[in-house]
PDB file of N, CA and C in Angstrom:
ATOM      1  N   UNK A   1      72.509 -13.718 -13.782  1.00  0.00           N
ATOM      2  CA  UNK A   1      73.102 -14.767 -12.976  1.00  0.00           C
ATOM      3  C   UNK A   1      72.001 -15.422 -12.142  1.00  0.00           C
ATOM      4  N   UNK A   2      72.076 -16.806 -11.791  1.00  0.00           N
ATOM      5  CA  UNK A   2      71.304 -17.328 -11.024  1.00  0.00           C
ATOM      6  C   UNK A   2      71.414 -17.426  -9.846  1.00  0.00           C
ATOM      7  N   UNK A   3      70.289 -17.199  -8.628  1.00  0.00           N
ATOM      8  CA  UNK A   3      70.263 -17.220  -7.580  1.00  0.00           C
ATOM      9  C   UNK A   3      71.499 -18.115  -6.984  1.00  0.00           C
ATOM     10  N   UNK A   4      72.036 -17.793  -6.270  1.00  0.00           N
ATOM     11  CA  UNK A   4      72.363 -18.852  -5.423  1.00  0.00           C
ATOM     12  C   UNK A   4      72.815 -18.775  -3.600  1.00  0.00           C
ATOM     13  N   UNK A   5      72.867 -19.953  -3.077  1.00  0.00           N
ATOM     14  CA  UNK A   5      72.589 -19.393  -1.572  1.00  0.00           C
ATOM     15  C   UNK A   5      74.343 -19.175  -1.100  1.00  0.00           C
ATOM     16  N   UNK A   6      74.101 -17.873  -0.228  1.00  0.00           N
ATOM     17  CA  UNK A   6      75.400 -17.795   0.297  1.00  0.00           C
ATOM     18  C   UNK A   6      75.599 -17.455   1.485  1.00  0.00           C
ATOM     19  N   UNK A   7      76.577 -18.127   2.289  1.00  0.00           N
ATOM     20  CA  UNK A   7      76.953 -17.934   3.550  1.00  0.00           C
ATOM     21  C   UNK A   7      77.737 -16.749   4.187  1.00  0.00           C
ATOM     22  N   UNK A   8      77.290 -15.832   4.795  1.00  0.00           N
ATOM     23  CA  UNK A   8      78.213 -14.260   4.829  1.00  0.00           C
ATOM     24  C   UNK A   8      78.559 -14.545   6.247  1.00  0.00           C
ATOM     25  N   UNK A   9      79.854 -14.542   6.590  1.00  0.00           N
ATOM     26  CA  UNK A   9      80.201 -14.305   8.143  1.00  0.00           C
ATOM     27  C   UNK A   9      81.107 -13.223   8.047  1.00  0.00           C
ATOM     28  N   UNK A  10      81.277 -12.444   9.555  1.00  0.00           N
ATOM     29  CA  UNK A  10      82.318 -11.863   9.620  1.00  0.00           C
ATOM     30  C   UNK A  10      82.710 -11.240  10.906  1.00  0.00           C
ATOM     31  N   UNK A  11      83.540 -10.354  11.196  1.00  0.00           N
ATOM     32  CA  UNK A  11      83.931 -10.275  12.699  1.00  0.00           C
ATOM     33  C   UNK A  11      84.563  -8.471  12.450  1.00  0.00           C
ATOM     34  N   UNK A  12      83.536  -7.799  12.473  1.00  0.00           N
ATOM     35  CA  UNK A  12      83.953  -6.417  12.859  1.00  0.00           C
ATOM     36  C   UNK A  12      84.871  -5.719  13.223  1.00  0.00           C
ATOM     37  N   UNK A  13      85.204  -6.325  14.846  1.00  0.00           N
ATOM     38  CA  UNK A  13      86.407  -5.851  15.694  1.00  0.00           C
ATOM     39  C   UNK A  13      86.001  -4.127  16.015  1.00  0.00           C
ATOM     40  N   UNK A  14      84.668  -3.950  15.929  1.00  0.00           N
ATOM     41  CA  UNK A  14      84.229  -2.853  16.586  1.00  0.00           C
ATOM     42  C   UNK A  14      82.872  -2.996  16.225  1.00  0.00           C
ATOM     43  N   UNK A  15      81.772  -3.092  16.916  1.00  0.00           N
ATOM     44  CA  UNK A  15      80.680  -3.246  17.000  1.00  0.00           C
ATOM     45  C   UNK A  15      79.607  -1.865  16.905  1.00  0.00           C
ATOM     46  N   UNK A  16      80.556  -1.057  16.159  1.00  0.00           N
ATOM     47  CA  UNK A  16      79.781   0.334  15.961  1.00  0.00           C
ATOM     48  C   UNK A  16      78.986   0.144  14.654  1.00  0.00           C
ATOM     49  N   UNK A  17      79.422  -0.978  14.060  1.00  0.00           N
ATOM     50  CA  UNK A  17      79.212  -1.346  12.511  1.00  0.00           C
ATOM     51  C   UNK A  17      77.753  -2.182  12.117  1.00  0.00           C
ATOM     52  N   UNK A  18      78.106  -3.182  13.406  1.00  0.00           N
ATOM     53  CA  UNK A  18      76.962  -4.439  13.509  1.00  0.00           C
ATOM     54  C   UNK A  18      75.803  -3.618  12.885  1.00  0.00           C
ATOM     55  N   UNK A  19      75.135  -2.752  13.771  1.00  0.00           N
ATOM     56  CA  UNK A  19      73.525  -2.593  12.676  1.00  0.00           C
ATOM     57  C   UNK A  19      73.204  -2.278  11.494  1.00  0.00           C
ATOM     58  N   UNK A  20      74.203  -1.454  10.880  1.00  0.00           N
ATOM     59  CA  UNK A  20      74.454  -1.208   9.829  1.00  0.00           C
ATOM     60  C   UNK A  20      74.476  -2.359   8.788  1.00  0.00           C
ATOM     61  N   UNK A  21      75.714  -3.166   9.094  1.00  0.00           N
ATOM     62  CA  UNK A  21      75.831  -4.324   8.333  1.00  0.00           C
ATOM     63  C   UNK A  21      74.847  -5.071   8.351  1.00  0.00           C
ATOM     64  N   UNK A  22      73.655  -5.143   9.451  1.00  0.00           N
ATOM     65  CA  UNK A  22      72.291  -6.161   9.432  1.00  0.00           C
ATOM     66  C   UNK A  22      71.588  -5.611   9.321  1.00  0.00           C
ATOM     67  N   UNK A  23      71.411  -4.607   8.944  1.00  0.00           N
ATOM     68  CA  UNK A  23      70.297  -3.453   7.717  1.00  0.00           C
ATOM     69  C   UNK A  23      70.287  -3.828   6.705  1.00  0.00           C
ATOM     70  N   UNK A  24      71.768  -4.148   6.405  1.00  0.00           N
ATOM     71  CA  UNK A  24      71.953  -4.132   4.726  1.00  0.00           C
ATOM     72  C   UNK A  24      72.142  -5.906   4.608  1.00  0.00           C
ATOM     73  N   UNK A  25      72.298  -6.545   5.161  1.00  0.00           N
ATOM     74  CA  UNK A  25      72.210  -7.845   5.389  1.00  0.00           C
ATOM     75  C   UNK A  25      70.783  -8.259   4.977  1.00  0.00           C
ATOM     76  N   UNK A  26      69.598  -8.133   5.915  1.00  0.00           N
ATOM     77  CA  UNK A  26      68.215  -8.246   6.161  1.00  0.00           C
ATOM     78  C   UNK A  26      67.834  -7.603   4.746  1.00  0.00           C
ATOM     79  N   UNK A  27      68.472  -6.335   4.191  1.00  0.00           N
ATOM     80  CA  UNK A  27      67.513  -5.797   3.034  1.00  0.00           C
ATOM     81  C   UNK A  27      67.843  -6.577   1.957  1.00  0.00           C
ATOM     82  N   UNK A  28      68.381  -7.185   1.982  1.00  0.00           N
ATOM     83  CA  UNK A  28      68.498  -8.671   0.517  1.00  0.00           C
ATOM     84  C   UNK A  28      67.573  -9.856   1.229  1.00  0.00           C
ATOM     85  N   UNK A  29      66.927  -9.891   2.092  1.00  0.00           N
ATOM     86  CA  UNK A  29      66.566 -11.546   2.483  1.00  0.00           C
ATOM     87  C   UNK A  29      67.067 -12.081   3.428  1.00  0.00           C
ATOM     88  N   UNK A  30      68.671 -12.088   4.368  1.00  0.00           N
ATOM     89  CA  UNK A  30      69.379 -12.614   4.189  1.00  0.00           C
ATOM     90  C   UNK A  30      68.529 -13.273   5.792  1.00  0.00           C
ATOM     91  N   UNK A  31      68.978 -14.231   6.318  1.00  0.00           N
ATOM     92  CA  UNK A  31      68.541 -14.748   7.375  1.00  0.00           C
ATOM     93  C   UNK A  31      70.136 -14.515   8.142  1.00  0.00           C
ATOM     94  N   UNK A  32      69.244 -14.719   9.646  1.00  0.00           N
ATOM     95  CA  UNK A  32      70.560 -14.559  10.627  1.00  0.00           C
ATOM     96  C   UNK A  32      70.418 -16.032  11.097  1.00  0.00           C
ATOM     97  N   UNK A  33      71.584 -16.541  11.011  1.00  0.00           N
ATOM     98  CA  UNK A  33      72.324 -18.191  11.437  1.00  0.00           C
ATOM     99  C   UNK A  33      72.772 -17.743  13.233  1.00  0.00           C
ATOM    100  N   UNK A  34      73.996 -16.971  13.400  1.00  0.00           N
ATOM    101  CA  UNK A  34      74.359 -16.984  14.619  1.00  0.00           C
ATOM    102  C   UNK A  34      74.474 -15.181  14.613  1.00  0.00           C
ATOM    103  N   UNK A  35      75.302 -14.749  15.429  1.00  0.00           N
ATOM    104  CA  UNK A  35      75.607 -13.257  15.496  1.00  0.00           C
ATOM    105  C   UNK A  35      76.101 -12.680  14.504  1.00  0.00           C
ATOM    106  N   UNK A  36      77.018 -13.436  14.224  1.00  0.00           N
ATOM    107  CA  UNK A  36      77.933 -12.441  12.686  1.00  0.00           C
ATOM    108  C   UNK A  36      77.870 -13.597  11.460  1.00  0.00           C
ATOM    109  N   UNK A  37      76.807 -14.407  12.023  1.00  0.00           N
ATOM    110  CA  UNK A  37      76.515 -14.949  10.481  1.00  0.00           C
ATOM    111  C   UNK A  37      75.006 -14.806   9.864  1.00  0.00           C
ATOM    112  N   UNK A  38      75.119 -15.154   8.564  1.00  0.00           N
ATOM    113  CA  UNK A  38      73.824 -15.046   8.144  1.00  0.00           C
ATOM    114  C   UNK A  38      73.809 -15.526   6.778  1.00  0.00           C
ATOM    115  N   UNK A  39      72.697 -16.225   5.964  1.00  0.00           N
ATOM    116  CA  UNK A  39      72.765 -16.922   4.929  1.00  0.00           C
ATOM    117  C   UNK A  39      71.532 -16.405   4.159  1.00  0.00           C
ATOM    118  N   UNK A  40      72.317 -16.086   2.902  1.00  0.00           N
ATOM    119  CA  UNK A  40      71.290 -15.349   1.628  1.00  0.00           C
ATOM    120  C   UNK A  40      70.979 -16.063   0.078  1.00  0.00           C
ATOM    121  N   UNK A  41      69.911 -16.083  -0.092  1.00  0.00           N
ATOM    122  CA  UNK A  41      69.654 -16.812  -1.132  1.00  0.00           C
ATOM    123  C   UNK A  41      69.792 -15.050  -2.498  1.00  0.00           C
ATOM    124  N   UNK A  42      70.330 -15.165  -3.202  1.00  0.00           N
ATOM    125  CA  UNK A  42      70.611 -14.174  -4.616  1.00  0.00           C
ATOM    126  C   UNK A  42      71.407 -14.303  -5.285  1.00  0.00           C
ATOM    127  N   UNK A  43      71.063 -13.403  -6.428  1.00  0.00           N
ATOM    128  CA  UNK A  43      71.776 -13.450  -7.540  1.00  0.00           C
ATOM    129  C   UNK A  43      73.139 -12.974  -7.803  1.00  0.00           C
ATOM    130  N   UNK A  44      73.435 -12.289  -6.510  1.00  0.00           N
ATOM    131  CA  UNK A  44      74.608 -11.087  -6.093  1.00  0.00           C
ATOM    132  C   UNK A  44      75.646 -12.150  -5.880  1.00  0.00           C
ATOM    133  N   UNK A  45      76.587 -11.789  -7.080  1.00  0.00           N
ATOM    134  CA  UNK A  45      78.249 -12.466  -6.910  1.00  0.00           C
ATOM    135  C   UNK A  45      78.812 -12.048  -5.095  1.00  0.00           C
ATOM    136  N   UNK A  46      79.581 -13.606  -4.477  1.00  0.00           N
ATOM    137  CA  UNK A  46      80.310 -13.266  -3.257  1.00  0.00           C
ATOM    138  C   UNK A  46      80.977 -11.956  -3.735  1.00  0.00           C
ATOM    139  N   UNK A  47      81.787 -12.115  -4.685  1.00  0.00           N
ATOM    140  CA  UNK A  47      82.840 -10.230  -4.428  1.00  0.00           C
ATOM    141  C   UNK A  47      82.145  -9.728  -4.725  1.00  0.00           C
ATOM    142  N   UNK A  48      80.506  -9.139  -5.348  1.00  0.00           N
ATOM    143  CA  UNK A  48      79.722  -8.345  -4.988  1.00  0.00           C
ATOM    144  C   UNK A  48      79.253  -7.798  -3.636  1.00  0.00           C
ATOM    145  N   UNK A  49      79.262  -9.036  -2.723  1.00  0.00           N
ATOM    146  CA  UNK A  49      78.790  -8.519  -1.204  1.00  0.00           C
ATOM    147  C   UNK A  49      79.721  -8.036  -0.543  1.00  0.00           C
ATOM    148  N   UNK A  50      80.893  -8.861  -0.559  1.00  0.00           N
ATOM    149  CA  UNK A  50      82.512  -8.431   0.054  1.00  0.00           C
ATOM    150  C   UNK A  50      82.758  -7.096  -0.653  1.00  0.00           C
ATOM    151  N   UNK A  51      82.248  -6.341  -1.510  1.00  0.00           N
ATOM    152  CA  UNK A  51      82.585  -5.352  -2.263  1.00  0.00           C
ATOM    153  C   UNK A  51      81.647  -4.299  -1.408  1.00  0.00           C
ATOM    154  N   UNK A  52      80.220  -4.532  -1.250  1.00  0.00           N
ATOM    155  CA  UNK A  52      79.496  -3.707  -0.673  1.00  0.00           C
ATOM    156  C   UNK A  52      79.538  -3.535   0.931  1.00  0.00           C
ATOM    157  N   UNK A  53      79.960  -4.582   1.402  1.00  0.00           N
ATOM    158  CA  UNK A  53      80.029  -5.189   2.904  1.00  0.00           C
ATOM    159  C   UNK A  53      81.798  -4.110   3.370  1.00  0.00           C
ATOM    160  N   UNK A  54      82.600  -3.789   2.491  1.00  0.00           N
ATOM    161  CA  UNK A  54      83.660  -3.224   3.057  1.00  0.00           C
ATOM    162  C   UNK A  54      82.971  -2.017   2.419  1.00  0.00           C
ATOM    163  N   UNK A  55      82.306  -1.093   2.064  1.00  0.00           N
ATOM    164  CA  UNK A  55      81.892   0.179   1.289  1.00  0.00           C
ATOM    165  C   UNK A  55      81.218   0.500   3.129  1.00  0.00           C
ATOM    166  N   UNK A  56      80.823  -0.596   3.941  1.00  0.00           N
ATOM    167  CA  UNK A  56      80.490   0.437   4.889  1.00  0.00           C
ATOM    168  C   UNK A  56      80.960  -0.076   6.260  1.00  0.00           C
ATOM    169  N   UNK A  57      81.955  -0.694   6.053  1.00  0.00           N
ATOM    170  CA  UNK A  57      82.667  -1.435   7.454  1.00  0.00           C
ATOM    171  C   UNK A  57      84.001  -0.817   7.207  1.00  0.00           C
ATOM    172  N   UNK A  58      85.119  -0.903   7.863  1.00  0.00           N
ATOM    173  CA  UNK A  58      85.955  -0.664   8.215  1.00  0.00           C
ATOM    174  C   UNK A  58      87.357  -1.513   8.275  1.00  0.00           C
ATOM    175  N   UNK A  59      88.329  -1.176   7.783  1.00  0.00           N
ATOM    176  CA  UNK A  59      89.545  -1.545   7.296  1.00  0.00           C
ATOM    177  C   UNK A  59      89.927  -2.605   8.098  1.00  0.00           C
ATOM    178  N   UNK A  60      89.692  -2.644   9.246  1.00  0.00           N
ATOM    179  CA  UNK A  60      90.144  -3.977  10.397  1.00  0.00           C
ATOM    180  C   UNK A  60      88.775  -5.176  10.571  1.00  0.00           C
ATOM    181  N   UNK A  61      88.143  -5.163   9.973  1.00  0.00           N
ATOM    182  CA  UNK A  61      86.854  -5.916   9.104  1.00  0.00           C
ATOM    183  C   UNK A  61      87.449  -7.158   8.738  1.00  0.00           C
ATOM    184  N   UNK A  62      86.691  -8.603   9.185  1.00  0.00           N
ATOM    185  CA  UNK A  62      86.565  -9.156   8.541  1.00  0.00           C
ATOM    186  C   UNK A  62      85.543  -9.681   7.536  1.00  0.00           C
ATOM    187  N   UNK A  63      85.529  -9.879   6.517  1.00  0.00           N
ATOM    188  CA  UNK A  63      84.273 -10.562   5.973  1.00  0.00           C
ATOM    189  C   UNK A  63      84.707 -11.467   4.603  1.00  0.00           C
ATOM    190  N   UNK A  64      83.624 -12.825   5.429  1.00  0.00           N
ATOM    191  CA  UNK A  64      83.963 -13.722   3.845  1.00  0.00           C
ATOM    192  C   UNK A  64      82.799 -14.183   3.157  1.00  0.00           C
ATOM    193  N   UNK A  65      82.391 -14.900   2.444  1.00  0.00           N
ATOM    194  CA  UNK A  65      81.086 -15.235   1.750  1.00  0.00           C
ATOM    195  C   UNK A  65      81.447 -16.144   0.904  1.00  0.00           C
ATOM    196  N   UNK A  66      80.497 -17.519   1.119  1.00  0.00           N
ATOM    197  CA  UNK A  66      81.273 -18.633   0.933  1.00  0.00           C
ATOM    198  C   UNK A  66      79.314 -19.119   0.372  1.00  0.00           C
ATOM    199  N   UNK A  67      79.735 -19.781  -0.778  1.00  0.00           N
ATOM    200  CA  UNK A  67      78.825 -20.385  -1.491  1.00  0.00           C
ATOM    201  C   UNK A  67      78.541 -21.745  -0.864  1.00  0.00           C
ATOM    202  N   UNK A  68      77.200 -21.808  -0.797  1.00  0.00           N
ATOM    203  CA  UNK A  68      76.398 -23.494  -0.073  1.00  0.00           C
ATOM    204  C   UNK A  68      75.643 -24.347  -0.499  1.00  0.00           C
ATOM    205  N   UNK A  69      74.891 -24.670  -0.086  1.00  0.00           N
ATOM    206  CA  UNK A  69      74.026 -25.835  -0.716  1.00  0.00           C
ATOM    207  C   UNK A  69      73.600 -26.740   0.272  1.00  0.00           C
ATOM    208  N   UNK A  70      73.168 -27.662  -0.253  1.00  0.00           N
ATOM    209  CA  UNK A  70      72.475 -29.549  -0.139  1.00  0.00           C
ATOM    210  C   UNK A  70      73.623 -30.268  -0.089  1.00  0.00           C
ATOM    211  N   UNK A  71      74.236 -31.270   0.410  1.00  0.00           N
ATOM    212  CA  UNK A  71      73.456 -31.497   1.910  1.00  0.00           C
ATOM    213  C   UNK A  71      74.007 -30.345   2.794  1.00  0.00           C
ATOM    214  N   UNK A  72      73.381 -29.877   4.196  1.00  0.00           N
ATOM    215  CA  UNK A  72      73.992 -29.453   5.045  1.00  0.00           C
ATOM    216  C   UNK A  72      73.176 -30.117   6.554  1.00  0.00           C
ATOM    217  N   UNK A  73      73.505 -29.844   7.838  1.00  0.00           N
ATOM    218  CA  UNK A  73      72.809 -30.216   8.968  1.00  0.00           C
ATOM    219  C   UNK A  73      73.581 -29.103   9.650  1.00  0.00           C
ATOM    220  N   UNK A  74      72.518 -29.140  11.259  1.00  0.00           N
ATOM    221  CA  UNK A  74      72.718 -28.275  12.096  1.00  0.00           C
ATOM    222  C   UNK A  74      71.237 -27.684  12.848  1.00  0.00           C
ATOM    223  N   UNK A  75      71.572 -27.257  13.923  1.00  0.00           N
ATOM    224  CA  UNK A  75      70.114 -26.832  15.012  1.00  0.00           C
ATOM    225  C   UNK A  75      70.182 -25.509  15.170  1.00  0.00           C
ATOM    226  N   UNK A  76      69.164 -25.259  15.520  1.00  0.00           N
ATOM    227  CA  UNK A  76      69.254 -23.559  15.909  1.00  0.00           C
ATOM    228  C   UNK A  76      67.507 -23.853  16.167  1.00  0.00           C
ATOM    229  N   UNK A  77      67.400 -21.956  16.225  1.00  0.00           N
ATOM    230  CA  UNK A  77      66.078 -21.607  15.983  1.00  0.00           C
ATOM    231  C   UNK A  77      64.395 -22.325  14.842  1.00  0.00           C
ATOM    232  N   UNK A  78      63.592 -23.180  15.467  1.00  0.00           N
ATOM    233  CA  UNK A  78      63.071 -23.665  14.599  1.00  0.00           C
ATOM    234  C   UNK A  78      62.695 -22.616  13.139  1.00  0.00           C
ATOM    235  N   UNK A  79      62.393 -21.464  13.302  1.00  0.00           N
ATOM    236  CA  UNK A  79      61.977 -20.534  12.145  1.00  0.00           C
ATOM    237  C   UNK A  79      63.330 -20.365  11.274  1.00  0.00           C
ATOM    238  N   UNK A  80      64.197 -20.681  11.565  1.00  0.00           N
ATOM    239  CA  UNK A  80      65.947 -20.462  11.180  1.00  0.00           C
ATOM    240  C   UNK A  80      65.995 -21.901  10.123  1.00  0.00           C
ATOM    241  N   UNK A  81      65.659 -22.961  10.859  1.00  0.00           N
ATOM    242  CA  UNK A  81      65.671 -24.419  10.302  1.00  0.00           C
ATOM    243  C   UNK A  81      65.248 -24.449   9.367  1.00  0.00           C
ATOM    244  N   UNK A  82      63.482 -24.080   9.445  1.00  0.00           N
ATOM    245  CA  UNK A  82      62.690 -24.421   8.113  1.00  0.00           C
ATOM    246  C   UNK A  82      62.738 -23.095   7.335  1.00  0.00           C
ATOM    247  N   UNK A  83      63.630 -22.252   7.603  1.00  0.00           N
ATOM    248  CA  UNK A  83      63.568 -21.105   6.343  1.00  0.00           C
ATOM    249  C   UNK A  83      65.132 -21.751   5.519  1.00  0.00           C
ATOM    250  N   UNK A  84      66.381 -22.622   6.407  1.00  0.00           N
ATOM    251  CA  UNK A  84      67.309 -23.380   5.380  1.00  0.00           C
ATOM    252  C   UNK A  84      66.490 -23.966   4.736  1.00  0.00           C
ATOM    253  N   UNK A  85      66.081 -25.448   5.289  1.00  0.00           N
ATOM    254  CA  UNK A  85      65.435 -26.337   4.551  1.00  0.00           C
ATOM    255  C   UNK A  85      65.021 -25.886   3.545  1.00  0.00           C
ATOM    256  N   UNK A  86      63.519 -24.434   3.541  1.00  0.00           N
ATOM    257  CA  UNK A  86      63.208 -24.820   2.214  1.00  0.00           C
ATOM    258  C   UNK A  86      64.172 -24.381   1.471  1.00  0.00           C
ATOM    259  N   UNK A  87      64.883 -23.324   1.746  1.00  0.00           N
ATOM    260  CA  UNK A  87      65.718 -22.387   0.450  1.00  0.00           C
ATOM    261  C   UNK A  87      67.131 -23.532   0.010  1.00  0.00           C
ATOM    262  N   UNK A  88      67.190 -24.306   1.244  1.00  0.00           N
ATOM    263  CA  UNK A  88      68.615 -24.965   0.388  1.00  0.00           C
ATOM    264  C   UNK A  88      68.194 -26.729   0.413  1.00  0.00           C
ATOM    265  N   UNK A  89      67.400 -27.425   1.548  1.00  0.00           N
ATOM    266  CA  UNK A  89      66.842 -28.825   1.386  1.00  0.00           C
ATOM    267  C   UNK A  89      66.598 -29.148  -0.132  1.00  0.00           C
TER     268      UNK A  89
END
């Protein structure tokens, strides 16, 4: 399958989870957008991550993963900016 970039958010509802989930977040690439978001460029099907992402979170978990692209806009962190740009500009 071919790379493609994807948007992972989600909302815990217990924050015992958070590092865990941005261990395993960070060990694919993934960049952090805001707190419970973060955007990954791979080859890994969304119900692949939603599959692995509930294997270590917890039943009152949310999580979705939503496929992206060109065009998009938005500000943040300059190192945040030009790591979208290049992977999705």
């Amino acid at each position: 399958m071919a790379a493609m970039a994807l948007l992972i958010t989600y909302d815990l509802h217990d924050k015992t989870y958070k590092s865990e989930v941005a261990r395993y977040l960070e060990s694919m690439g993934a960049r952090m957008v805001t707190e419970s978001s973060y955007v990954v460029v791979t080859p890994k099907a969304p119900a692949a991550i939603v599959t692995e992402l509930r294997a270590i979170t917890h039943d009152e978990a949310w999580v979705y993963v939503f496929t992206i692209g060109a065009p998009f806009d938005g500000y943040g962190e300059t190192t945040t900016n030009e790591w979208l740009n290049h992977q999705l500009g």
